[in-house]
Every structure is written in structure tokens, then in C-alpha cells.
C-alpha atoms as a PDB file:
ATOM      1  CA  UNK A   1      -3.959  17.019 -51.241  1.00  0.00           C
ATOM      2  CA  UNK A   2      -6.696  18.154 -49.086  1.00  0.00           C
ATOM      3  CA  UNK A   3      -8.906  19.020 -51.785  1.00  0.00           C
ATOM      4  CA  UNK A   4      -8.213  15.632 -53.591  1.00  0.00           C
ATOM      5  CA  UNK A   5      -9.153  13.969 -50.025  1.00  0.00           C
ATOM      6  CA  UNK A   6     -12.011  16.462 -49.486  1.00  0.00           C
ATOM      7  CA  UNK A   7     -13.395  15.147 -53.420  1.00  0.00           C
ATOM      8  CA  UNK A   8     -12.558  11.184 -52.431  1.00  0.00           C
ATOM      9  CA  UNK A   9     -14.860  12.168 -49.469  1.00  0.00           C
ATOM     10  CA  UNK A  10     -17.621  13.551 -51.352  1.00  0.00           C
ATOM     11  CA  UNK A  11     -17.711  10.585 -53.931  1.00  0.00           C
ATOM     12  CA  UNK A  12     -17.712   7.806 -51.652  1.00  0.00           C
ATOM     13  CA  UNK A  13     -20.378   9.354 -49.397  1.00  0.00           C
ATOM     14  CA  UNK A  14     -22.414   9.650 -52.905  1.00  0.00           C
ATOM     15  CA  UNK A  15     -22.428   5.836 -53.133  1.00  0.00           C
ATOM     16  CA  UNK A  16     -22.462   5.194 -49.192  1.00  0.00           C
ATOM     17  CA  UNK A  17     -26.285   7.005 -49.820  1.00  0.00           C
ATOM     18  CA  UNK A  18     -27.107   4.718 -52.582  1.00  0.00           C
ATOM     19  CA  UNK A  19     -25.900   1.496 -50.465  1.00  0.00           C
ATOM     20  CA  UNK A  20     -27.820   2.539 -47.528  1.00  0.00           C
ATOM     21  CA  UNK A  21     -31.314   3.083 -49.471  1.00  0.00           C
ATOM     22  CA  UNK A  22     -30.769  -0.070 -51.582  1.00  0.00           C
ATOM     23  CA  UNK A  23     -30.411  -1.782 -48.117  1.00  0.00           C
ATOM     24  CA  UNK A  24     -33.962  -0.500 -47.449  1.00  0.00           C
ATOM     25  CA  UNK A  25     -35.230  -2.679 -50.214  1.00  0.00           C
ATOM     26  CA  UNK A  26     -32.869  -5.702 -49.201  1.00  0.00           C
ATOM     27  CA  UNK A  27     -34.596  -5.795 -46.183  1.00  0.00           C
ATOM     28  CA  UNK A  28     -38.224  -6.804 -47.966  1.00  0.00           C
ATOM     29  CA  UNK A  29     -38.820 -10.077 -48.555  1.00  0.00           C
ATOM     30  CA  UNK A  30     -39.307 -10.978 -52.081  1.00  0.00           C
ATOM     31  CA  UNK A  31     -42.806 -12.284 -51.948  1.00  0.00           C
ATOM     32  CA  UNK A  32     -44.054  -9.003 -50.219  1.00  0.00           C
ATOM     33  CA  UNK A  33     -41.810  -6.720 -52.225  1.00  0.00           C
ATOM     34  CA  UNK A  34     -43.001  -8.085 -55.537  1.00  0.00           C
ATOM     35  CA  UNK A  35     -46.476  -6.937 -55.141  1.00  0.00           C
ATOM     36  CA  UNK A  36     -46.480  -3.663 -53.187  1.00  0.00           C
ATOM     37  CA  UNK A  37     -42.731  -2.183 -53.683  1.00  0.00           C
ATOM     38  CA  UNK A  38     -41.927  -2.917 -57.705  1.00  0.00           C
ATOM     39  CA  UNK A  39     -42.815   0.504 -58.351  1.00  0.00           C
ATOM     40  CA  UNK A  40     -41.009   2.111 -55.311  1.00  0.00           C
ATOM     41  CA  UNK A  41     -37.661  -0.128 -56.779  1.00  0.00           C
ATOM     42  CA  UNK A  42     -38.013   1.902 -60.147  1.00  0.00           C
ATOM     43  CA  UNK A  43     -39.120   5.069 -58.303  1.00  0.00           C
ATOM     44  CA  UNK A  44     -35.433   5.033 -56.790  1.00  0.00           C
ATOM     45  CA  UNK A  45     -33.715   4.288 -59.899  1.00  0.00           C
ATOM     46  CA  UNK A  46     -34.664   6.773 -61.653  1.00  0.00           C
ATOM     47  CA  UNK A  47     -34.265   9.180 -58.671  1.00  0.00           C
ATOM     48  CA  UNK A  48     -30.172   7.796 -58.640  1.00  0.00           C
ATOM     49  CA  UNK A  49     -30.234   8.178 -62.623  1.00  0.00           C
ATOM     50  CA  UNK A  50     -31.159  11.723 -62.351  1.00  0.00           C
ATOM     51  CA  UNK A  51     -28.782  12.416 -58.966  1.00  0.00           C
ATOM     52  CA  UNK A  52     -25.799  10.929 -60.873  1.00  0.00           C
ATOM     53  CA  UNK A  53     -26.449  12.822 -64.333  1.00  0.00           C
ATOM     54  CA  UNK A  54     -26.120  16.051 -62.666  1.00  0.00           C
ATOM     55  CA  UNK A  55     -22.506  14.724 -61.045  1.00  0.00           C
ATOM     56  CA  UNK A  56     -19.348  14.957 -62.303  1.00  0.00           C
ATOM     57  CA  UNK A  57     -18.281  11.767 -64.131  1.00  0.00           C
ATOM     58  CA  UNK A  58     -15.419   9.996 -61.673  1.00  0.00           C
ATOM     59  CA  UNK A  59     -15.275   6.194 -60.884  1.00  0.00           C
ATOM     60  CA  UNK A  60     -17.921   6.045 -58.596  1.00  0.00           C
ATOM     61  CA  UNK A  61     -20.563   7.665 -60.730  1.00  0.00           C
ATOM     62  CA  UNK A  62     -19.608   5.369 -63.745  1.00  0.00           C
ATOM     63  CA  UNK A  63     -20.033   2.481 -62.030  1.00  0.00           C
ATOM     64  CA  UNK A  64     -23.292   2.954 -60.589  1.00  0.00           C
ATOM     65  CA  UNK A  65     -24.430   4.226 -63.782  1.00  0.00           C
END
């Protein structure tokens, strides 16, 4: 049980990341963001697409993929 907790843990703080440094982006208004930040926006995704390829494939990693 502790190692199932230890692994619910580990995933969730995986997509608590990706929440807070989508939040980062939320916080631009869309005027602003649209000219300066549309390359940061794909910058991250493909940073996350590469993070999650290398994880092991539970619920949390599926869905954000």
C-alpha cells in the first residue's frame, strides 16, 4: 500500500507541474500573448510531450497526452 500511495503521489505531482506552468500562460492576456508568447506556448508543449514519453503510461500521463 505504501508504494501504491508513494506512485499516486508521484503521478499527481507530474500533472500538479503541468497545471502550475500552464497557469503561467493563463495569466497573459490574449492580445499580448498572441504576439510575443505563441512560440513560448509550443516551446512548453513539446517540453511536456517529451517529459511524458519518457513516463510510464498510467491515467494521468494518458490524459495529458
Amino acid at each position: 500500500m505504501k508504494n501504491e500511495l508513494h506512485e499516486a503521489q508521484t503521478t499527481w505531482a507530474l500533472f500538479d507541474d503541468f497545471r502550475l506552468e500552464l497557469e503561467e500562460f493563463q495569466k497573459e492576456e490574449w492580445l499580448t500573448f498572441r504576439k510575443k508568447d505563441y512560440f513560448a506556448f509550443q516551446d512548453f508543449f513539446i517540453k511536456w510531450q517529451e517529459t511524458l514519453k519518457q513516463q510510464e503510461k498510467n491515467v494521468v500521463v494518458r490524459f495529458l497526452l
